[in-house]
PDB file of N, CA and C in Angstrom:
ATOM      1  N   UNK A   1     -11.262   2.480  69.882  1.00  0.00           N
ATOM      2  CA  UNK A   1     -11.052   3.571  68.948  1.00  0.00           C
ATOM      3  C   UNK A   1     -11.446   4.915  69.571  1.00  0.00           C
ATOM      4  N   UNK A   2     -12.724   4.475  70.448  1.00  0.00           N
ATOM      5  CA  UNK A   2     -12.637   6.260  71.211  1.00  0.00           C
ATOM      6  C   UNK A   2     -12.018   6.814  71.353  1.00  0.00           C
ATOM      7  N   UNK A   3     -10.831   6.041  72.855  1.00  0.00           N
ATOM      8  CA  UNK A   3     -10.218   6.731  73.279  1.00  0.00           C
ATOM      9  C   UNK A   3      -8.618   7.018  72.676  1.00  0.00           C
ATOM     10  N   UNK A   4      -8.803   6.653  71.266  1.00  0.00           N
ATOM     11  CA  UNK A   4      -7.559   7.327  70.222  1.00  0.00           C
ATOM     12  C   UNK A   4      -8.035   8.531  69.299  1.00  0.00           C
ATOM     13  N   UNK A   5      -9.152   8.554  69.496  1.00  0.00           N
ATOM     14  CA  UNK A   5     -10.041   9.804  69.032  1.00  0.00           C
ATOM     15  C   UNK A   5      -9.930  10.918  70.248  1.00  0.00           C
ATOM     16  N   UNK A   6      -9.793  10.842  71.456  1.00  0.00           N
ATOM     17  CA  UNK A   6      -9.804  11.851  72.446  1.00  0.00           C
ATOM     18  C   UNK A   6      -8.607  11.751  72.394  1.00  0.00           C
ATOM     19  N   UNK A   7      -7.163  10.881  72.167  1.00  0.00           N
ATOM     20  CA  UNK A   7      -5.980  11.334  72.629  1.00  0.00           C
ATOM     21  C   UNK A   7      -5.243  12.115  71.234  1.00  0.00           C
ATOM     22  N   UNK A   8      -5.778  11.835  70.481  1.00  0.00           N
ATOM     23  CA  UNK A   8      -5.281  12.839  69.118  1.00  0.00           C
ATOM     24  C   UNK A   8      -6.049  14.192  68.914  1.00  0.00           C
ATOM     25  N   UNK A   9      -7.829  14.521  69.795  1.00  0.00           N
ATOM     26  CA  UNK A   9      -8.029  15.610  70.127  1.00  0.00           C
ATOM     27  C   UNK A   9      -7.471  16.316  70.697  1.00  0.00           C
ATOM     28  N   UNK A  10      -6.959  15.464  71.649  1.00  0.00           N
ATOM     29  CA  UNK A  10      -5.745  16.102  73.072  1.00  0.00           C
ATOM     30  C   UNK A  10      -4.642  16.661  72.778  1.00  0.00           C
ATOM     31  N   UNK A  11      -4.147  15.697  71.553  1.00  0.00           N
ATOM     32  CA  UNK A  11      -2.810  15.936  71.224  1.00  0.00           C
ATOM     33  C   UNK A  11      -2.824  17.443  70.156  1.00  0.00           C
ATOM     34  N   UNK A  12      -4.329  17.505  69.216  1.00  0.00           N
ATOM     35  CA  UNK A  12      -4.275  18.652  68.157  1.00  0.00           C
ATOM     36  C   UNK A  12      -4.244  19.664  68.744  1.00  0.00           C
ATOM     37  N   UNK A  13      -4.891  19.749  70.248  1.00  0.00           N
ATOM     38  CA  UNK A  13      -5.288  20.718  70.937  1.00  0.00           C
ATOM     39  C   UNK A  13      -4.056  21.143  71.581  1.00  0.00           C
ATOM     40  N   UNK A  14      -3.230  20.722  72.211  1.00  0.00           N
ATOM     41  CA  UNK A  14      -2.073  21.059  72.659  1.00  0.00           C
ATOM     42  C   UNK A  14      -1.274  21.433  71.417  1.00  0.00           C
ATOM     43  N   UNK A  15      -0.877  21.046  70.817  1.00  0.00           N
ATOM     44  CA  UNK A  15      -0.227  21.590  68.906  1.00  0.00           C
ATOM     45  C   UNK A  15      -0.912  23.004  69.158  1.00  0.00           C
ATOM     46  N   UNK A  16      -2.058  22.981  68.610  1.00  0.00           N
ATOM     47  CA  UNK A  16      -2.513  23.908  68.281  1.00  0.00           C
ATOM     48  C   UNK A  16      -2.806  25.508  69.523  1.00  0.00           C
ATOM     49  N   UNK A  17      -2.851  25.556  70.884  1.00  0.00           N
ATOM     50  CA  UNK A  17      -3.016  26.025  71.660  1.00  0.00           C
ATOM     51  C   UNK A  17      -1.620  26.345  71.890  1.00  0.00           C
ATOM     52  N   UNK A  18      -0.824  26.100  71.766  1.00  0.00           N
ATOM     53  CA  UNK A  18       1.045  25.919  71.573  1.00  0.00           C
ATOM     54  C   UNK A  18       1.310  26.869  70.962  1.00  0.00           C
ATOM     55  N   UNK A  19       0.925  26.783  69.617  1.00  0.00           N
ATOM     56  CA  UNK A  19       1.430  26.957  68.276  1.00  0.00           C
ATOM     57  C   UNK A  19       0.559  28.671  68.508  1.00  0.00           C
ATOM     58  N   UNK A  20      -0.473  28.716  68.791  1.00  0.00           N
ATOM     59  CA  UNK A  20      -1.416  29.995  68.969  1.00  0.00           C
ATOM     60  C   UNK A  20      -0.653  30.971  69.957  1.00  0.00           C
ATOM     61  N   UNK A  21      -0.742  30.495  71.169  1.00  0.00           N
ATOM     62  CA  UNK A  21       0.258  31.803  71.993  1.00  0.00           C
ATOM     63  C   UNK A  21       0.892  32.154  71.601  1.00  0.00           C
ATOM     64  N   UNK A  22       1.455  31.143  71.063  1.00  0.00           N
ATOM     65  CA  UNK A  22       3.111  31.731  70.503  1.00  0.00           C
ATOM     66  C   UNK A  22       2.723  32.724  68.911  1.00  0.00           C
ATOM     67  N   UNK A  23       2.149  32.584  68.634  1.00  0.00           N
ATOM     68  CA  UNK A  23       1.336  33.618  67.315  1.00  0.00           C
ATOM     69  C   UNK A  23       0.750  34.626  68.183  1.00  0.00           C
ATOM     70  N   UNK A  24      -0.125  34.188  68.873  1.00  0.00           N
ATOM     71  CA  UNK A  24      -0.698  35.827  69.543  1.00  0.00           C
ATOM     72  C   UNK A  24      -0.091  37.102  70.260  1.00  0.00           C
ATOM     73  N   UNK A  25       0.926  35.855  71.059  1.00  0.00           N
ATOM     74  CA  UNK A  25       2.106  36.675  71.501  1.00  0.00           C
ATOM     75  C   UNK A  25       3.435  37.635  71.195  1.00  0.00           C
ATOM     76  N   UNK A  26       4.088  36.623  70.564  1.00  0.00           N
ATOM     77  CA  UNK A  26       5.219  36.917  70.219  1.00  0.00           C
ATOM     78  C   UNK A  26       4.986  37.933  68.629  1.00  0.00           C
ATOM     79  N   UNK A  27       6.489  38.558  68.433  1.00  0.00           N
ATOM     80  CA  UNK A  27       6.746  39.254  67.020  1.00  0.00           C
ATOM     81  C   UNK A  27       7.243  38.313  65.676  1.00  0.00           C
ATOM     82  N   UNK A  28       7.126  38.503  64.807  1.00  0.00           N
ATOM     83  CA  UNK A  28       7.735  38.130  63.763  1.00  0.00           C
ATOM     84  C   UNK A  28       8.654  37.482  63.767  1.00  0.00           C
ATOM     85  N   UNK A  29       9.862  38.507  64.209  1.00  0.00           N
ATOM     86  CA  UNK A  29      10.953  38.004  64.294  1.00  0.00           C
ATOM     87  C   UNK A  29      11.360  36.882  65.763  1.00  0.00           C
ATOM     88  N   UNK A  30      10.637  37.133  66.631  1.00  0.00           N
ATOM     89  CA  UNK A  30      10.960  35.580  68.065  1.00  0.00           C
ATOM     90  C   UNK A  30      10.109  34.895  67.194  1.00  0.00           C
ATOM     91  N   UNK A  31       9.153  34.508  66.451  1.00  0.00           N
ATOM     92  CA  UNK A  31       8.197  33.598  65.908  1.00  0.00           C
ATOM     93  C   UNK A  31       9.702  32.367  64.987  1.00  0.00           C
ATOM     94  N   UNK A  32      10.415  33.537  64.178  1.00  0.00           N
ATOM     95  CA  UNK A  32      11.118  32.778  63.275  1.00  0.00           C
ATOM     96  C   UNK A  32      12.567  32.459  63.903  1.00  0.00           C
ATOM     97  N   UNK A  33      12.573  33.168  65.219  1.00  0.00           N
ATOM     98  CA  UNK A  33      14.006  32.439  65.900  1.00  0.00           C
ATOM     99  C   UNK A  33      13.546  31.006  66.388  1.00  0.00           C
ATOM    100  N   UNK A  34      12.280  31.049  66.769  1.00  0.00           N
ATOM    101  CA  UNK A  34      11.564  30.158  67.336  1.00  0.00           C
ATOM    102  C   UNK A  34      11.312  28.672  66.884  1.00  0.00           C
ATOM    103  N   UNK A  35      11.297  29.096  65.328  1.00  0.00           N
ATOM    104  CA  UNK A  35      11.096  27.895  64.285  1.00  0.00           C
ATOM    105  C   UNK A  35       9.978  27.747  63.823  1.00  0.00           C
ATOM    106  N   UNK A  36       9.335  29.063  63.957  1.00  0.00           N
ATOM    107  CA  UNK A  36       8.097  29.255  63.165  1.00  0.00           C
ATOM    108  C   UNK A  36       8.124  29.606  62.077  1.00  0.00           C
ATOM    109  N   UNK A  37       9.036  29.368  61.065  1.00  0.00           N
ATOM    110  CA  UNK A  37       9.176  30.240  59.891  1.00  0.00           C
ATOM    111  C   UNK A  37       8.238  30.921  58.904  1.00  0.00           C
ATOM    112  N   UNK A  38       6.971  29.839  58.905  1.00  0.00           N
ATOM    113  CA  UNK A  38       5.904  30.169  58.129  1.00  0.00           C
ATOM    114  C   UNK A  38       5.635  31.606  58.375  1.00  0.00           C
ATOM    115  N   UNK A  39       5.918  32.403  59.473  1.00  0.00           N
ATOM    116  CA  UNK A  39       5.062  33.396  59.729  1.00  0.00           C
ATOM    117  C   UNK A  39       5.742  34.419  58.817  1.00  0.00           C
ATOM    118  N   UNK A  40       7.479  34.453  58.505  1.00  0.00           N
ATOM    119  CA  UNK A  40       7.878  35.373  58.075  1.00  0.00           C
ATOM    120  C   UNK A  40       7.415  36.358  57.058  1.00  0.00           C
ATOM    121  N   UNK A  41       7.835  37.705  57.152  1.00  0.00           N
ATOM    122  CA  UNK A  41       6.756  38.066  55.929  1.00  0.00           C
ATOM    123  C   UNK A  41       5.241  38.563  55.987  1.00  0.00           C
ATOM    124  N   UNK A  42       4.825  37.824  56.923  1.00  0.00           N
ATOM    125  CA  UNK A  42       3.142  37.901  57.108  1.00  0.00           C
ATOM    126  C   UNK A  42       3.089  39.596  57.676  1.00  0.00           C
ATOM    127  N   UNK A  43       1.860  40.100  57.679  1.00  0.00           N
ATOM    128  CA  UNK A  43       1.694  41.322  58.341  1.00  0.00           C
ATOM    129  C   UNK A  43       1.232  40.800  59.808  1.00  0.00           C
ATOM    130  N   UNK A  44       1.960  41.557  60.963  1.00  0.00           N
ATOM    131  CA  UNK A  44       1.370  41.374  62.262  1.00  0.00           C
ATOM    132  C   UNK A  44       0.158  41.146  62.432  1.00  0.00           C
ATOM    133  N   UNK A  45      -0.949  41.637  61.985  1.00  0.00           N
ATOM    134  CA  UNK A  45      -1.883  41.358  62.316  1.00  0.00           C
ATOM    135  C   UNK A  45      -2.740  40.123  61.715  1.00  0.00           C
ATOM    136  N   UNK A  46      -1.866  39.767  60.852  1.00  0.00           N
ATOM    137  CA  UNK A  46      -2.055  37.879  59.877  1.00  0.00           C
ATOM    138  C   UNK A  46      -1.973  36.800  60.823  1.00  0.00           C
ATOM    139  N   UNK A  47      -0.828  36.980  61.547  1.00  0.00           N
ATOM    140  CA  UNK A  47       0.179  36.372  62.308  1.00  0.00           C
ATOM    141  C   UNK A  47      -0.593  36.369  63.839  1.00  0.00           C
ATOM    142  N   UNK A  48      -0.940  37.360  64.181  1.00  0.00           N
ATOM    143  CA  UNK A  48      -1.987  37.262  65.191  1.00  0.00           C
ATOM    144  C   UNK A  48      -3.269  36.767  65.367  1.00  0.00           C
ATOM    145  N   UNK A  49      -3.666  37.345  63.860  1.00  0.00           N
ATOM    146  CA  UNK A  49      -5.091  36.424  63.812  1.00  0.00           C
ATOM    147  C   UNK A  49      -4.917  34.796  63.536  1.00  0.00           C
ATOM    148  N   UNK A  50      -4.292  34.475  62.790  1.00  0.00           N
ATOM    149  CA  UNK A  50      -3.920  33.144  63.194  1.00  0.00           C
ATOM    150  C   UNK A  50      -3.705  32.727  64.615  1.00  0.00           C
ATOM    151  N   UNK A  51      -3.403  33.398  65.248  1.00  0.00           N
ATOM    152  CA  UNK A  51      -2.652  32.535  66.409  1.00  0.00           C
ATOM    153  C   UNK A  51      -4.286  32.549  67.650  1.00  0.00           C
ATOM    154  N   UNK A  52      -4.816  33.496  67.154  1.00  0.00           N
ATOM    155  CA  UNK A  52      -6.406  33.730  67.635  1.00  0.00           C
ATOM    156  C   UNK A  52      -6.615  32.432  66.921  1.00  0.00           C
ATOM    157  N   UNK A  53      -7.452  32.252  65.917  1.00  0.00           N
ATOM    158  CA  UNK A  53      -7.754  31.127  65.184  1.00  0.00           C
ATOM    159  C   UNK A  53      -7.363  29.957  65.602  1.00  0.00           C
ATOM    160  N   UNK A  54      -6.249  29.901  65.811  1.00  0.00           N
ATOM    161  CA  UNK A  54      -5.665  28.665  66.425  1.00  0.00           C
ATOM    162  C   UNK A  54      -5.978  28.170  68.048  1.00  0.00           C
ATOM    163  N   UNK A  55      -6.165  29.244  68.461  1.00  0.00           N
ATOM    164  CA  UNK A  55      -6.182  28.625  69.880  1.00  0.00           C
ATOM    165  C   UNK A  55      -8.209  28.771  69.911  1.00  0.00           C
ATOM    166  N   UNK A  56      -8.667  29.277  69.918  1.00  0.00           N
ATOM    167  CA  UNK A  56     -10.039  28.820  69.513  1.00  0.00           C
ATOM    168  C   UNK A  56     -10.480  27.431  68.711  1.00  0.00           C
ATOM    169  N   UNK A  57      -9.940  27.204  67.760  1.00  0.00           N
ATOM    170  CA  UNK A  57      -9.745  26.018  67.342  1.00  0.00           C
ATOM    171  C   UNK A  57     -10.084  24.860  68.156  1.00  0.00           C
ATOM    172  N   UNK A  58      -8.398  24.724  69.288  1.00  0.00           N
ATOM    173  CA  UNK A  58      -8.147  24.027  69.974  1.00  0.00           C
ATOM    174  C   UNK A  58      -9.188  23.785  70.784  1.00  0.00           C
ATOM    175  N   UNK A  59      -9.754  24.721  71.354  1.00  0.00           N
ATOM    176  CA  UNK A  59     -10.648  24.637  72.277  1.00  0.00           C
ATOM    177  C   UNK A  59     -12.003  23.787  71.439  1.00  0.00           C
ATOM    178  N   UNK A  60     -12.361  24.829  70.190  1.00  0.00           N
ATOM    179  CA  UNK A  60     -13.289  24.163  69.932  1.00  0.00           C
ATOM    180  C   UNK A  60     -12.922  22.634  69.574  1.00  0.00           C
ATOM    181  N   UNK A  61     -11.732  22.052  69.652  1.00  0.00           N
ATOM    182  CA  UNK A  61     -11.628  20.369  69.801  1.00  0.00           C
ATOM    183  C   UNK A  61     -12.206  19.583  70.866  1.00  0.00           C
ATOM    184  N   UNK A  62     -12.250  20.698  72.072  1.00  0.00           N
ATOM    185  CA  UNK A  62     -12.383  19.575  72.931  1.00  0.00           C
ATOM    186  C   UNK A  62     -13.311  19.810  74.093  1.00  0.00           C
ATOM    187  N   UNK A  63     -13.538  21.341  74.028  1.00  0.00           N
ATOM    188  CA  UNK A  63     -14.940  21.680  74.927  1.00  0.00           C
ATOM    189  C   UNK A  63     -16.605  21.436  74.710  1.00  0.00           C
ATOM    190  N   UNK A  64     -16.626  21.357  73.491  1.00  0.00           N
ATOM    191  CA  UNK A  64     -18.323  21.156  72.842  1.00  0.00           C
ATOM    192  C   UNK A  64     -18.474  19.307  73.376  1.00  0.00           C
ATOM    193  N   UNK A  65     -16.992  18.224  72.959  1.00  0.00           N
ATOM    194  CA  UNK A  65     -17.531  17.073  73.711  1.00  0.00           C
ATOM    195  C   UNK A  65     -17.501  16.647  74.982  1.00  0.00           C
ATOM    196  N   UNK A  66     -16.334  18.061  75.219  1.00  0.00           N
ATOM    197  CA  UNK A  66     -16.450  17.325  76.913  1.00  0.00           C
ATOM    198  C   UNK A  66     -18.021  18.337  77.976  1.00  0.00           C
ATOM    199  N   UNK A  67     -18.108  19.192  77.214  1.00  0.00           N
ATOM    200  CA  UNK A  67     -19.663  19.727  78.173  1.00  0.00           C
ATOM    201  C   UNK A  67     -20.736  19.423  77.258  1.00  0.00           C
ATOM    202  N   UNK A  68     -20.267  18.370  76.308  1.00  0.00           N
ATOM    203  CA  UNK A  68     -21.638  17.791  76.122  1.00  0.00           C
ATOM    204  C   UNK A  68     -22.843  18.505  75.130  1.00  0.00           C
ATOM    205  N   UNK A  69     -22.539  19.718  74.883  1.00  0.00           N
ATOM    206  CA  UNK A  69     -23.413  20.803  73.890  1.00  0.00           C
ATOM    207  C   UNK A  69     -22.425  20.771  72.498  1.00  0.00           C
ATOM    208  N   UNK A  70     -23.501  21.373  71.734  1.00  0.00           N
ATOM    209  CA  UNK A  70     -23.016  21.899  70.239  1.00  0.00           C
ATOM    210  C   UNK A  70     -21.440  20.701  69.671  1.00  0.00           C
ATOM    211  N   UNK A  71     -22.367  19.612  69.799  1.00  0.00           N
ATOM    212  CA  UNK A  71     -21.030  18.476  69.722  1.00  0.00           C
ATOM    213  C   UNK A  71     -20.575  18.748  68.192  1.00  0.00           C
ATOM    214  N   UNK A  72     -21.236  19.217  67.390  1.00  0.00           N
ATOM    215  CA  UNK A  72     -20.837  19.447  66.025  1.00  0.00           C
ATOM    216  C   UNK A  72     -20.040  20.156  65.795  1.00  0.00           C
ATOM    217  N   UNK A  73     -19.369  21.149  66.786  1.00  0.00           N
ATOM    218  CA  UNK A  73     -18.165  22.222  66.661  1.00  0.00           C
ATOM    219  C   UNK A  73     -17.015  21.304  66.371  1.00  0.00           C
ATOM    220  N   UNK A  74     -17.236  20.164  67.041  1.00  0.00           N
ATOM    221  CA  UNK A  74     -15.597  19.440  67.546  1.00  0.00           C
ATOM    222  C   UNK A  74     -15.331  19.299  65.734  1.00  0.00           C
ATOM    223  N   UNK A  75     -16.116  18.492  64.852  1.00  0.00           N
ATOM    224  CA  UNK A  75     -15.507  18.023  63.813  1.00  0.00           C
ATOM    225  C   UNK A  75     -15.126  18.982  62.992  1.00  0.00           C
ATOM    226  N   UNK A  76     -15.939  20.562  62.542  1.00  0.00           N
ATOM    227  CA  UNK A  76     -16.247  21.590  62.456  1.00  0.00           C
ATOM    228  C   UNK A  76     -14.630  22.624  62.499  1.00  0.00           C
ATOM    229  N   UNK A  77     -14.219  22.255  63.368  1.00  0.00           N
ATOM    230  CA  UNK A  77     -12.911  22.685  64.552  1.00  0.00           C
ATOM    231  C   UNK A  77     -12.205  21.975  63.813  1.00  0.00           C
ATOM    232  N   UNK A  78     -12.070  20.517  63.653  1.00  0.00           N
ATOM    233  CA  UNK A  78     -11.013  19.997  62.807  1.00  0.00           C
ATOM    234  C   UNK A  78     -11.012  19.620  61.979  1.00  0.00           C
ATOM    235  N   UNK A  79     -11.851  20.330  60.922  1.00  0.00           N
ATOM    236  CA  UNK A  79     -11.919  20.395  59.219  1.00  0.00           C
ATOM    237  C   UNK A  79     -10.965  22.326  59.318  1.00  0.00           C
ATOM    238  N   UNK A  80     -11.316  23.087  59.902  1.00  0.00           N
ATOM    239  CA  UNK A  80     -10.857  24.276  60.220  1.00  0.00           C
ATOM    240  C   UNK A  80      -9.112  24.250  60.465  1.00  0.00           C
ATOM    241  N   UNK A  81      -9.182  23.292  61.924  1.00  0.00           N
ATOM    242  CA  UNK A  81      -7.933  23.015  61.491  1.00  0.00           C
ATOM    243  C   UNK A  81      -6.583  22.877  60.772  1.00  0.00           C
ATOM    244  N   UNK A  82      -7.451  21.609  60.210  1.00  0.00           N
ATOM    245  CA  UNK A  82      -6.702  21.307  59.085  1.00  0.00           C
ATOM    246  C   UNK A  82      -6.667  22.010  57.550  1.00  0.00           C
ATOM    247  N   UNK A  83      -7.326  22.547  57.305  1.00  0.00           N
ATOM    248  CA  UNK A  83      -7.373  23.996  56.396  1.00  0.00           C
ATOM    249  C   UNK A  83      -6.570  24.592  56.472  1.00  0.00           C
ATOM    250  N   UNK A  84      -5.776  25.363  57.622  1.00  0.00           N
ATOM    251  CA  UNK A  84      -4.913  25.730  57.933  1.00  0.00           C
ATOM    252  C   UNK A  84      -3.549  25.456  57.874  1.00  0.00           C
ATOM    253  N   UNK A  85      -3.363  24.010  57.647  1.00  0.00           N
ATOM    254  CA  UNK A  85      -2.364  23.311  57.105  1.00  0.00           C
ATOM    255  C   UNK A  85      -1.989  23.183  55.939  1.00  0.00           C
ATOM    256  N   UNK A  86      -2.765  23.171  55.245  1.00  0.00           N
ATOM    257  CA  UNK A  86      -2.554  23.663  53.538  1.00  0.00           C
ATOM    258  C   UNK A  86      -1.953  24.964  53.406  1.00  0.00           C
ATOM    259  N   UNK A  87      -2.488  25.716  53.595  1.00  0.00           N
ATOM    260  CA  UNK A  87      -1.381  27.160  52.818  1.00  0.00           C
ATOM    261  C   UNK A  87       0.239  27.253  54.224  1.00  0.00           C
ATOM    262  N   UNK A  88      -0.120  26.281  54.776  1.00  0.00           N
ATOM    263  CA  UNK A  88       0.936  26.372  55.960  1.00  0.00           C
ATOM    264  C   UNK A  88       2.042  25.089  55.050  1.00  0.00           C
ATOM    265  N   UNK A  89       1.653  24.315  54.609  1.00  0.00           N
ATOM    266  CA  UNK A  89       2.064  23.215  53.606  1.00  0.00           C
ATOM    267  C   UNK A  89       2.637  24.207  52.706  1.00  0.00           C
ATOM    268  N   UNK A  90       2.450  24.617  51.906  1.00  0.00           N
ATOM    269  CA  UNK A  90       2.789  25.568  50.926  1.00  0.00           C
ATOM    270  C   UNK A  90       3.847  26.275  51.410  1.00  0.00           C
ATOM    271  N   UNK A  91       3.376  27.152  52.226  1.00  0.00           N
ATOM    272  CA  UNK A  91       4.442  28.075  52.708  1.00  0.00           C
ATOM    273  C   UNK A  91       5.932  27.609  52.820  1.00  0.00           C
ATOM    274  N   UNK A  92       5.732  26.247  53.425  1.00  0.00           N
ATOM    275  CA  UNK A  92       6.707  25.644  54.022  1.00  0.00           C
ATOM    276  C   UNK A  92       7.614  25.253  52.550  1.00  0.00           C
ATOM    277  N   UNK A  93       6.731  24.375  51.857  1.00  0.00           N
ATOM    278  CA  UNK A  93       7.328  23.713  50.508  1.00  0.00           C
ATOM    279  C   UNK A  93       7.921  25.135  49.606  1.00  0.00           C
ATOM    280  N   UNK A  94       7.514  26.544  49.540  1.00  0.00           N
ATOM    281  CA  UNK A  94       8.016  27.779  49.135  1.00  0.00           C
ATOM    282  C   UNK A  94       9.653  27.607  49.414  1.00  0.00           C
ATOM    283  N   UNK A  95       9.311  27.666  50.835  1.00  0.00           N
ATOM    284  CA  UNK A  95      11.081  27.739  51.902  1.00  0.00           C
ATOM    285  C   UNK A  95      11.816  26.681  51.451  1.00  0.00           C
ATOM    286  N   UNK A  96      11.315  25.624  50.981  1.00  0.00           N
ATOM    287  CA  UNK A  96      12.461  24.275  51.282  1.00  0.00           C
ATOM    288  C   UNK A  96      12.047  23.576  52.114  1.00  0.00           C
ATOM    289  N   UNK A  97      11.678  23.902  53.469  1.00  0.00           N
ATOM    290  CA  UNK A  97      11.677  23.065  54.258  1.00  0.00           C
ATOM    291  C   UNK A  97      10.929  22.005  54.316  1.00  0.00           C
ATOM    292  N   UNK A  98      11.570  20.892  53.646  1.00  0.00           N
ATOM    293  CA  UNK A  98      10.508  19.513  53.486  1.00  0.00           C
ATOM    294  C   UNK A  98      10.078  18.935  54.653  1.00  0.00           C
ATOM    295  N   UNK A  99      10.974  19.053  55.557  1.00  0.00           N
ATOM    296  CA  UNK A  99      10.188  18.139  57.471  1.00  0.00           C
ATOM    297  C   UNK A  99       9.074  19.014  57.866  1.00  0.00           C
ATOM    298  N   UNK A 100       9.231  20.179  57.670  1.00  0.00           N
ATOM    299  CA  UNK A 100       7.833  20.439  58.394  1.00  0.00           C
ATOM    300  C   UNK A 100       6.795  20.610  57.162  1.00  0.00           C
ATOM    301  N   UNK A 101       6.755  20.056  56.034  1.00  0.00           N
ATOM    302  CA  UNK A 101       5.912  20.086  55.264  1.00  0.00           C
ATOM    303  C   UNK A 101       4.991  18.805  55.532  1.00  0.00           C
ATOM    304  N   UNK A 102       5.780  18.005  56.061  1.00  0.00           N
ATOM    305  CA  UNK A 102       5.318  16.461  56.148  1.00  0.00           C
ATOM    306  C   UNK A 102       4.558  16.627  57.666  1.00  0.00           C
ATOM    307  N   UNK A 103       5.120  17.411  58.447  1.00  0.00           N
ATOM    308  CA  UNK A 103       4.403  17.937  59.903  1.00  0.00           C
ATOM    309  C   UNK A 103       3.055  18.615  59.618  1.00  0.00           C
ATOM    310  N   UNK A 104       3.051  19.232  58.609  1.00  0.00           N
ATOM    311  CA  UNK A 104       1.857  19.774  58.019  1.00  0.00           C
ATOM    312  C   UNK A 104       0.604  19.093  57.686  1.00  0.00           C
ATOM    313  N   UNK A 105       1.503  18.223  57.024  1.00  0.00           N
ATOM    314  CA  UNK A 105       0.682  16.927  56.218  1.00  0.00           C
ATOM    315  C   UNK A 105       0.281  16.336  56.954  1.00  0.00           C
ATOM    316  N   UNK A 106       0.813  15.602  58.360  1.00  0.00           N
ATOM    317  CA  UNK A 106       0.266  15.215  59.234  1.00  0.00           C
ATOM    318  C   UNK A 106      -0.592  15.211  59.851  1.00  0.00           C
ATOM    319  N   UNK A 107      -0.355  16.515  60.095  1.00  0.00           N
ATOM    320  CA  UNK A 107      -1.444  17.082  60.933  1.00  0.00           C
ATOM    321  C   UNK A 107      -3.294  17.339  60.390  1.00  0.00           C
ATOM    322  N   UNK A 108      -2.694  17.765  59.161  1.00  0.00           N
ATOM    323  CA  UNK A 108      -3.939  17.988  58.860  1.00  0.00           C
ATOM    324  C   UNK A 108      -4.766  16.274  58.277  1.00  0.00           C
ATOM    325  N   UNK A 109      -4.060  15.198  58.089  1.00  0.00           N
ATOM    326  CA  UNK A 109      -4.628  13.940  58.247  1.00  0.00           C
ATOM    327  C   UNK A 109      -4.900  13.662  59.487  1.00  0.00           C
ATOM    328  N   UNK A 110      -4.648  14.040  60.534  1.00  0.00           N
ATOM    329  CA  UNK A 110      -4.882  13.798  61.866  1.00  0.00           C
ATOM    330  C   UNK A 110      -6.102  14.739  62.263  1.00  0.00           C
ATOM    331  N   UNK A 111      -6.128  15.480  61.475  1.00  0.00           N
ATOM    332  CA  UNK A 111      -7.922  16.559  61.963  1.00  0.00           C
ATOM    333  C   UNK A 111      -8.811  16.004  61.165  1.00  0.00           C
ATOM    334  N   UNK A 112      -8.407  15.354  59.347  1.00  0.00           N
ATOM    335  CA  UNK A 112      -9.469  14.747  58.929  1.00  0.00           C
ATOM    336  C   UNK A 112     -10.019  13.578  59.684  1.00  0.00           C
ATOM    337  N   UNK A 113      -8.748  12.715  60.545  1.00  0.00           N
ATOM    338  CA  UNK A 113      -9.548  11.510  60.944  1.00  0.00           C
ATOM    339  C   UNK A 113     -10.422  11.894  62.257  1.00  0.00           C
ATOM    340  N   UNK A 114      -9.931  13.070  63.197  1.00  0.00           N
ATOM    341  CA  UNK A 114     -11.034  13.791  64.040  1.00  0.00           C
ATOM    342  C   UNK A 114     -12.347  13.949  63.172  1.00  0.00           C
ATOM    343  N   UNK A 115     -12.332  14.401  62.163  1.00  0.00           N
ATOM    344  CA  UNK A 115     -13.406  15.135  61.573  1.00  0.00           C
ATOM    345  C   UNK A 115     -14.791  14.045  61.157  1.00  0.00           C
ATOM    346  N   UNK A 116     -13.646  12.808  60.537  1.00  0.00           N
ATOM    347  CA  UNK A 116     -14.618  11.562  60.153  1.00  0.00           C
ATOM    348  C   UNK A 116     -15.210  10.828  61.413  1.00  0.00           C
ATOM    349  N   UNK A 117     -14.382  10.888  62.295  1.00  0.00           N
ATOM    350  CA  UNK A 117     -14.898   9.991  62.951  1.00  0.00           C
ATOM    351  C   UNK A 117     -15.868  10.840  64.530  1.00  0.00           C
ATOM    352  N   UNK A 118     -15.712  11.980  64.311  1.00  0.00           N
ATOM    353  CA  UNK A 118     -16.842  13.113  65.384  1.00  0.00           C
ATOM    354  C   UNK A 118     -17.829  13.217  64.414  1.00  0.00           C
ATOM    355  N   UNK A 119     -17.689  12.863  63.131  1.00  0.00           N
ATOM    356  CA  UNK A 119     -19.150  13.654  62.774  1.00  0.00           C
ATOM    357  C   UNK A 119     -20.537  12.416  62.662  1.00  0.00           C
TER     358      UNK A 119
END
């Protein structure tokens, strides 16, 4: 079971470190050519701070267990996470778009089971 606990850290962390550049970086409008739709609408600087948020996140998934300090960030990180998936859930279910609502949903069951099983 560990090491399905480090490969779904691996995996949130890449999602999420993904999903962040592309928020920190990009505009509004490449976000929603992109298939980011959630962002539409948002004020730039929403959209950025998320994408900050997000890639901090990521990190905090997987640096506190791999150097061994402040191991309590990791679960911490993916209760945070997955928080984030809720009004991202919403957003989505607003639009219609039911597949990535269920991507939503996913995900954020995939940070609770990080969360239960790091803490």
């Amino acid at each position: 079971m560990y090491n399905i606990i480090w490969f779904l850290q691996g995996l949130m962390a890449f999602v999420f470190i993904f999903s962040g550049i592309n928020k920190a970086y990009f505009d509004e409008q490449t976000l929603v050519r992109k298939g980011q739709t959630g962002v539409e609408g948002l004020p730039s600087w929403l959209i950025k701070f998320i994408g900050i948020a997000e890639i901090l996140g990521a990190i905090g998934l997987l640096a506190p267990m791999l150097l061994g300090q402040n191991v309590i960030f990791t679960p911490i990180a993916a209760i945070g996470l997955g928080l984030i998936m809720i009004p991202a859930a919403f957003i989505h279910y607003q639009r219609n778009e039911v597949q990535t609502v269920g991507i939503n949903l996913f995900i954020l069951v995939i940070c609770g089971i990080i969360a239960f099983y790091r803490f």
